[in-house]
C-alpha atoms as a PDB file:
ATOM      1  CA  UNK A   1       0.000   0.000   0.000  1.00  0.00           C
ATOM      2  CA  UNK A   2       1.046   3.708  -0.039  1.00  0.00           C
ATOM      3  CA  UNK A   3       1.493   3.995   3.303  1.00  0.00           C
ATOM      4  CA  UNK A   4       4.187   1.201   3.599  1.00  0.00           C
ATOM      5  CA  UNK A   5       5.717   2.397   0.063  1.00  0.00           C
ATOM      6  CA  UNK A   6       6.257   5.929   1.602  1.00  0.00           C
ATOM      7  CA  UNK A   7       8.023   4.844   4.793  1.00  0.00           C
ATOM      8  CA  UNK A   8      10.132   2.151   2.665  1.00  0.00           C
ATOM      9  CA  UNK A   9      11.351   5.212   0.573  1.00  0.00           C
ATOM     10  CA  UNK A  10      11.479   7.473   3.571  1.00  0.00           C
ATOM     11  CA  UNK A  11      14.124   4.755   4.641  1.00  0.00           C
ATOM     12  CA  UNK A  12      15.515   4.198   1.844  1.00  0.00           C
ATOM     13  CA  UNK A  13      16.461   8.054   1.277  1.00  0.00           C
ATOM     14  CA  UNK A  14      18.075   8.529   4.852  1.00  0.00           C
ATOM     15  CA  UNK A  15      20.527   5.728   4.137  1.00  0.00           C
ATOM     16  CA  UNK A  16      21.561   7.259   0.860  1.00  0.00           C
ATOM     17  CA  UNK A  17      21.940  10.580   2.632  1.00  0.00           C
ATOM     18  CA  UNK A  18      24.251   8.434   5.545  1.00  0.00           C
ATOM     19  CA  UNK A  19      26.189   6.830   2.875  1.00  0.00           C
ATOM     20  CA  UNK A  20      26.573  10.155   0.756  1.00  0.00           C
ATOM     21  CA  UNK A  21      27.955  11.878   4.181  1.00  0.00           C
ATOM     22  CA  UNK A  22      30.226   8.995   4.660  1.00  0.00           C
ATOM     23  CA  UNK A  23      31.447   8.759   1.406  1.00  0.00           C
ATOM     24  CA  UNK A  24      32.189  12.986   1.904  1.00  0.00           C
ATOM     25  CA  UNK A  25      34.060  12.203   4.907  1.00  0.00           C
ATOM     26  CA  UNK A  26      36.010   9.858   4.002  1.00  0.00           C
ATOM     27  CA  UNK A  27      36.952  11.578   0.906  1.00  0.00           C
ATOM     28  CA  UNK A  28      38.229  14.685   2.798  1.00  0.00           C
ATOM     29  CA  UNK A  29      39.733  12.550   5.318  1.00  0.00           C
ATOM     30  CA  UNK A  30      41.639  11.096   2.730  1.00  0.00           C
ATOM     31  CA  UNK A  31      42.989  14.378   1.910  1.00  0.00           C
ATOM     32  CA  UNK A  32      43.714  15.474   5.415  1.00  0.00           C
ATOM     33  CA  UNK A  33      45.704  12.106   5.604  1.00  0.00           C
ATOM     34  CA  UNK A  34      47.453  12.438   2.170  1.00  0.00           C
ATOM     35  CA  UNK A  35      48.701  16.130   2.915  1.00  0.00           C
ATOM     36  CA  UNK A  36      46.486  17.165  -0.205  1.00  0.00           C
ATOM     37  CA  UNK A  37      44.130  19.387   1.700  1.00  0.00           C
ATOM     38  CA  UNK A  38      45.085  23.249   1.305  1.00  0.00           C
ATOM     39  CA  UNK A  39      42.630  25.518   2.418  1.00  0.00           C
ATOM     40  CA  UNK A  40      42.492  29.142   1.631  1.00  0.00           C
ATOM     41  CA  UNK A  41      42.051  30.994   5.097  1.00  0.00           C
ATOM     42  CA  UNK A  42      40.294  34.849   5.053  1.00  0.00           C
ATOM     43  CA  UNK A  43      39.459  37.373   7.906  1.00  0.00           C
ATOM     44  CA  UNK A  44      36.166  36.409   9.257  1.00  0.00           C
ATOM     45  CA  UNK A  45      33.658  36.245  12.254  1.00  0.00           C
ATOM     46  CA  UNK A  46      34.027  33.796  14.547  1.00  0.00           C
ATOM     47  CA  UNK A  47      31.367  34.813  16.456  1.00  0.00           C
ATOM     48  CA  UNK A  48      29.072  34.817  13.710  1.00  0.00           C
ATOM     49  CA  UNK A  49      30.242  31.031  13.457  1.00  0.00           C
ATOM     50  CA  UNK A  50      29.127  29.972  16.293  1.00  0.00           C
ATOM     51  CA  UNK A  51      26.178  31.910  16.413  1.00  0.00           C
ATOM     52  CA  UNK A  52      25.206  29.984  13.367  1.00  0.00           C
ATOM     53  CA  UNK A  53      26.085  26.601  14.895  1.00  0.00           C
ATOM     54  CA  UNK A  54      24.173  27.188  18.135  1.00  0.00           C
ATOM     55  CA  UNK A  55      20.970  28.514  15.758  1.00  0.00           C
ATOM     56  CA  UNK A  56      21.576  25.466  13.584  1.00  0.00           C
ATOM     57  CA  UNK A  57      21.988  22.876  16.695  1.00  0.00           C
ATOM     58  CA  UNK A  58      18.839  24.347  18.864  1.00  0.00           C
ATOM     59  CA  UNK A  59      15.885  22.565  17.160  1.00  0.00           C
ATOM     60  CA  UNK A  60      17.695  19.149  17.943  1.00  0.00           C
ATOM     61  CA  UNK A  61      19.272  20.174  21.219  1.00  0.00           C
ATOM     62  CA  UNK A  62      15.561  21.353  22.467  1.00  0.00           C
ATOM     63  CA  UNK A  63      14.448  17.815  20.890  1.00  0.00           C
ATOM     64  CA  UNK A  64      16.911  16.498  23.339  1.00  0.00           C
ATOM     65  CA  UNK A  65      16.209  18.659  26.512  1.00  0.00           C
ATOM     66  CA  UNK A  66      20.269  19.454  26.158  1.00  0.00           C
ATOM     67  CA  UNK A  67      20.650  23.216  26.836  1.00  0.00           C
ATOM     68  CA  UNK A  68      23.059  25.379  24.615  1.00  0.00           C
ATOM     69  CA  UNK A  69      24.527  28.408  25.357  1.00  0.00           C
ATOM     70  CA  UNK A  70      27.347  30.711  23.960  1.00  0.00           C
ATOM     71  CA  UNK A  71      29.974  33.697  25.073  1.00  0.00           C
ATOM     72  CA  UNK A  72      32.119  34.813  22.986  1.00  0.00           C
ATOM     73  CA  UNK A  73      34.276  37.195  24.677  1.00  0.00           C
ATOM     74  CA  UNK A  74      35.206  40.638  23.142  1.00  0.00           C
ATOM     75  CA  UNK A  75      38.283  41.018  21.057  1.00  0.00           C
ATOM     76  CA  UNK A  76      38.289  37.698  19.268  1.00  0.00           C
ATOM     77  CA  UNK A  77      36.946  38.750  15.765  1.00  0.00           C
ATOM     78  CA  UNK A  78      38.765  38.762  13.080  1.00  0.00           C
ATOM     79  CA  UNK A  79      40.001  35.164  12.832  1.00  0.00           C
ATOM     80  CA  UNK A  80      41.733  34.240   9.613  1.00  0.00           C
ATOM     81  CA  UNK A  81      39.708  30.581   9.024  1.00  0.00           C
ATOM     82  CA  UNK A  82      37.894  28.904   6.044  1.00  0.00           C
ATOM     83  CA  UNK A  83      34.362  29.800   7.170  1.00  0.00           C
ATOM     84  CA  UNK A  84      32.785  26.312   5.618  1.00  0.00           C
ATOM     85  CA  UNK A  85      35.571  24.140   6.745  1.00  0.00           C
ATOM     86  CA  UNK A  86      35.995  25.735  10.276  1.00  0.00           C
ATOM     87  CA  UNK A  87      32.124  25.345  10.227  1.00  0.00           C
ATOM     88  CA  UNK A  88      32.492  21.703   9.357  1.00  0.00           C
ATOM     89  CA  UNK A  89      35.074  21.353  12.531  1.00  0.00           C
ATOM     90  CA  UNK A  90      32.824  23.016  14.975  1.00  0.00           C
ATOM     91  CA  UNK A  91      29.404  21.553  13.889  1.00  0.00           C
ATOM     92  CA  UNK A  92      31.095  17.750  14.171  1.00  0.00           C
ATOM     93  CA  UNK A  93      32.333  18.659  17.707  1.00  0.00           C
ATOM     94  CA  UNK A  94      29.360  20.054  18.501  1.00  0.00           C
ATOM     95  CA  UNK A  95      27.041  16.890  17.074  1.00  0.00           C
ATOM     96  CA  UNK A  96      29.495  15.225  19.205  1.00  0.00           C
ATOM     97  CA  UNK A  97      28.845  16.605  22.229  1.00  0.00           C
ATOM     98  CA  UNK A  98      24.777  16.302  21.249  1.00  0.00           C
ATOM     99  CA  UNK A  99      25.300  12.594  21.447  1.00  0.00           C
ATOM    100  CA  UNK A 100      26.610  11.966  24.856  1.00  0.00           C
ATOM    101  CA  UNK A 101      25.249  14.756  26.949  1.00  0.00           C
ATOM    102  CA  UNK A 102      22.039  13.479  28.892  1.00  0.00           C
ATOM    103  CA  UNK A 103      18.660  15.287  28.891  1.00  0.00           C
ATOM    104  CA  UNK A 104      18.930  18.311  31.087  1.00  0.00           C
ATOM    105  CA  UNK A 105      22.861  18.494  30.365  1.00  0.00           C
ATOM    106  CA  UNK A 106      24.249  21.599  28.970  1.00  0.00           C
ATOM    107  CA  UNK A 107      26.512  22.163  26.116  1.00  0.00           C
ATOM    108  CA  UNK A 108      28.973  25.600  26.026  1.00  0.00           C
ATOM    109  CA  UNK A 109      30.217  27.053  23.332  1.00  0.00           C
ATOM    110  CA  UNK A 110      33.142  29.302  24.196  1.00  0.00           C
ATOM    111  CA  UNK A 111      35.721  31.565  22.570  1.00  0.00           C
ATOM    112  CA  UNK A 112      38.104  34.218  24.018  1.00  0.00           C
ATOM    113  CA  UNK A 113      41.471  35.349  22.536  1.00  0.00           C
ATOM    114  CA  UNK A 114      44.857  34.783  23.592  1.00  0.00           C
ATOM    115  CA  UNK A 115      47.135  37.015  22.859  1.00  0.00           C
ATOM    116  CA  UNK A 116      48.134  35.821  18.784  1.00  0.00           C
ATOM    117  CA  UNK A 117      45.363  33.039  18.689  1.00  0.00           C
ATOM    118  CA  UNK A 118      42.102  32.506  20.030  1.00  0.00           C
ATOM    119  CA  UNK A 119      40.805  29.531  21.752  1.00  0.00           C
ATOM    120  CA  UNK A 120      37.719  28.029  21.059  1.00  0.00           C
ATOM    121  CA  UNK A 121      36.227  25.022  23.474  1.00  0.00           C
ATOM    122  CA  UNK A 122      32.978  22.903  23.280  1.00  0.00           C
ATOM    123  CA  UNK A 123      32.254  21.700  26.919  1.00  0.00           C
ATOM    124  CA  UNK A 124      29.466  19.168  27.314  1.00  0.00           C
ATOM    125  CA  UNK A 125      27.867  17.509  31.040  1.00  0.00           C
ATOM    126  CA  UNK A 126      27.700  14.643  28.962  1.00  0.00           C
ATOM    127  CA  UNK A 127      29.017  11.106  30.028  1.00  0.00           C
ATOM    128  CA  UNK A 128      32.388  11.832  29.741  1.00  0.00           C
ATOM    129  CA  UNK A 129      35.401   9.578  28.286  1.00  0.00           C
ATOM    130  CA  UNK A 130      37.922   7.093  30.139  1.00  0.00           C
ATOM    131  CA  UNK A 131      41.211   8.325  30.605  1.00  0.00           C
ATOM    132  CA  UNK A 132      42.188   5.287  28.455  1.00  0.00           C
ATOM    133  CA  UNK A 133      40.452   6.343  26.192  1.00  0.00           C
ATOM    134  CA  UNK A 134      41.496   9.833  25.920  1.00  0.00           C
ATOM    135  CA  UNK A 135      44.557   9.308  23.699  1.00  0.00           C
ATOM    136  CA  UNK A 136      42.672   7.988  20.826  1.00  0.00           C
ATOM    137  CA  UNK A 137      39.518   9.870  20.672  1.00  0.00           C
ATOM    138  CA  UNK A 138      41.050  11.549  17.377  1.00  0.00           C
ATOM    139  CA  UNK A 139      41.905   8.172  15.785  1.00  0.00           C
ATOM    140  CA  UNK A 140      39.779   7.677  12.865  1.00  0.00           C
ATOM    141  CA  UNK A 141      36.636   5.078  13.430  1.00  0.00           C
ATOM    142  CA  UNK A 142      37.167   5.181  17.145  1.00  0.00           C
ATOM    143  CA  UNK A 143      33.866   5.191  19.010  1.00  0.00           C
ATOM    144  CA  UNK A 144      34.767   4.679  22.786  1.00  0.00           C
ATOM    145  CA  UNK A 145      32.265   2.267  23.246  1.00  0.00           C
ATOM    146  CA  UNK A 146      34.062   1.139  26.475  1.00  0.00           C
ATOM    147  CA  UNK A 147      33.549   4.241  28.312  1.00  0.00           C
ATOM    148  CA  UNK A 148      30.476   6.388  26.678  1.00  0.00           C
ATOM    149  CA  UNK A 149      27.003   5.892  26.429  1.00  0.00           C
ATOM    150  CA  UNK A 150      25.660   5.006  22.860  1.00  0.00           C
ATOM    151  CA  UNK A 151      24.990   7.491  20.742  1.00  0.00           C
ATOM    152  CA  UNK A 152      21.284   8.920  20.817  1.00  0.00           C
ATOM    153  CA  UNK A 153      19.777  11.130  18.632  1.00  0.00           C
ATOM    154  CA  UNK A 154      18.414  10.320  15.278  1.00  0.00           C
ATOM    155  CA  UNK A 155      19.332   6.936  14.944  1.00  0.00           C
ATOM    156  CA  UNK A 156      22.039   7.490  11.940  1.00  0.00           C
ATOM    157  CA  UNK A 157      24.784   5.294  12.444  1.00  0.00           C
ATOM    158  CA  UNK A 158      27.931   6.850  13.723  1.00  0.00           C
ATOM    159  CA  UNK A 159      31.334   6.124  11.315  1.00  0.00           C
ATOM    160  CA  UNK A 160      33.373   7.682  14.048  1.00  0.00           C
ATOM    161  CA  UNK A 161      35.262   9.854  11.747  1.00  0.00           C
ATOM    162  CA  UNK A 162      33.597  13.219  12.979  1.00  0.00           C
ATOM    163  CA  UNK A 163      36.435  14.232  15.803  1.00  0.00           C
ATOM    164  CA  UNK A 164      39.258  12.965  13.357  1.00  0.00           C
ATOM    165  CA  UNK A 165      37.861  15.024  10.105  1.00  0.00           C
ATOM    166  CA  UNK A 166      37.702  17.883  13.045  1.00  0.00           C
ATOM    167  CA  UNK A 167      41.241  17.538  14.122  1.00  0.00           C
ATOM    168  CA  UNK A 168      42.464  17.616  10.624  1.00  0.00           C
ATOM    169  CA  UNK A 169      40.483  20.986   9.474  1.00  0.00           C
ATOM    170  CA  UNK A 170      41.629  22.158  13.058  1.00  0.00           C
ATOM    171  CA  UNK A 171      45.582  21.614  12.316  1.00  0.00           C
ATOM    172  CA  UNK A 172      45.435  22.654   8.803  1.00  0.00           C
ATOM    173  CA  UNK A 173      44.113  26.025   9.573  1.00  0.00           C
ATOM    174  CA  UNK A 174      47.206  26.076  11.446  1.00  0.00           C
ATOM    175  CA  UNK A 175      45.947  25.208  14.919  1.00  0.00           C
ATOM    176  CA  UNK A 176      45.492  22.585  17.582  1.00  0.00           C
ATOM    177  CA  UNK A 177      42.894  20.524  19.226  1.00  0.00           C
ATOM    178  CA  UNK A 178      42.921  18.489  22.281  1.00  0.00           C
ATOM    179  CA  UNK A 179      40.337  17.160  25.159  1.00  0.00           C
ATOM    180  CA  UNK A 180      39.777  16.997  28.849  1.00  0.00           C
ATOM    181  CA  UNK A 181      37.062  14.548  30.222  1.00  0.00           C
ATOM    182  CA  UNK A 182      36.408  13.297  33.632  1.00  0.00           C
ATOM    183  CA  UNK A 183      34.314   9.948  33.011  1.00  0.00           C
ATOM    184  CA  UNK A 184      31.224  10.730  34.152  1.00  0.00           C
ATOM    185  CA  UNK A 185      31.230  14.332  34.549  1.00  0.00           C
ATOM    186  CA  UNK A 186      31.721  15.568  30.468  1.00  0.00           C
ATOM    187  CA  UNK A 187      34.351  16.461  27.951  1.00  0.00           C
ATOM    188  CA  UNK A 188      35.533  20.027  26.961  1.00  0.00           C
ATOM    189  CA  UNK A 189      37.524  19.713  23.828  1.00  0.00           C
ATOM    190  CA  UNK A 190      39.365  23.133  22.781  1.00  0.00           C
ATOM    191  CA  UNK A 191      40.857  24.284  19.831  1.00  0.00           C
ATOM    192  CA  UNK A 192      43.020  27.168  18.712  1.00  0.00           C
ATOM    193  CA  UNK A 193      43.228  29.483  15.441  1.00  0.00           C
ATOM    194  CA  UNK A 194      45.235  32.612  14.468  1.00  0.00           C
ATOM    195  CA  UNK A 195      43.432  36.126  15.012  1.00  0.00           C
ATOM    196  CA  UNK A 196      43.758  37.995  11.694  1.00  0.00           C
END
């Protein structure tokens, strides 16, 4: 019947759109790995970034019950990034977070600069990762299935390539990226850029 034909292609369409995302990051995580990835980096808002990721992030974050909140501290703007790849970085950190922080957690978005660089960090009250664990979370396909909760959310399957795709757009806008986490208590993973 129609009914049943509509959720089989329903279906059918979200696993294209998971395999054409995969197939995306793989591709640029080929690059990142190859050296072939060169981005051209501009003077641009970083605050405007983020205000687009929280905006972006709020539908599913209210879905959730996850708060999400926002400072950006004055004197940060101009960074010199790639808007859409910087974008990509933040928005897989930030889906990241979404995953493992609990109903009535609280995700932060932060930015203040630091003399030459800024330094960005996405803190979640989420479930937190083993200190085992902690020197791989970049790794590509690693999950931490031993020490977080499985991922919630829409139900897409999770390749485990968001945080190493991240690190690589991180470092090749000439910055770095590393995590806290206190098992149990949430992760805060920061990251650093050039001001323009």
């Amino acid at each position: 019947d129609q009914e049943a034909a509509n959720r089989y292609l329903s279906s059918a369409l979200n696993e294209v759109t998971h395999l054409s995302r995969l197939v995306d990051d793989l591709f640029e995580l080929a690059q990142i790995d190859a050296g072939t990835l060169k981005l051209h980096l501009e003077q641009a808002s970083l605050r405007d970034l983020i205000s687009d990721a929280l905006a972006s992030f709020q539908p599913q974050a209210e879905h959730l019950g996850v708060r999400l909140i926002g400072e950006v501290s004055d004197g940060v703007d101009p960074v010199l990034m790639n808007p859409p790849k910087l974008q990509r970085a933040l928005y897989n950190l930030v889906s990241n977070a979404l995953r493992h922080t609990p109903a009535d957690g609280t995700i932060a978005l932060r930015a203040e600069a630091q003399g030459t660089m800024v330094r960005v960090e996405v803190a979640d009250t989420g479930t937190g990762i083993a200190s085992s664990d902690l020197p791989h979370v970049f790794e590509r396909s690693f999950r931490g299935d031993r020490s977080r909760t499985p991922s919630r959310g829409e139900g897409t399957p999770n390749a485990g390539l968001g945080l190493a795709i991240a690190r690589g757009l991180i470092e090749a806008h000439g910055g770095t990226i590393d995590v806290e986490s206190t098992l149990g208590s949430g992760s805060r993973f920061r990251f650093t850029l050039r001001r323009a």
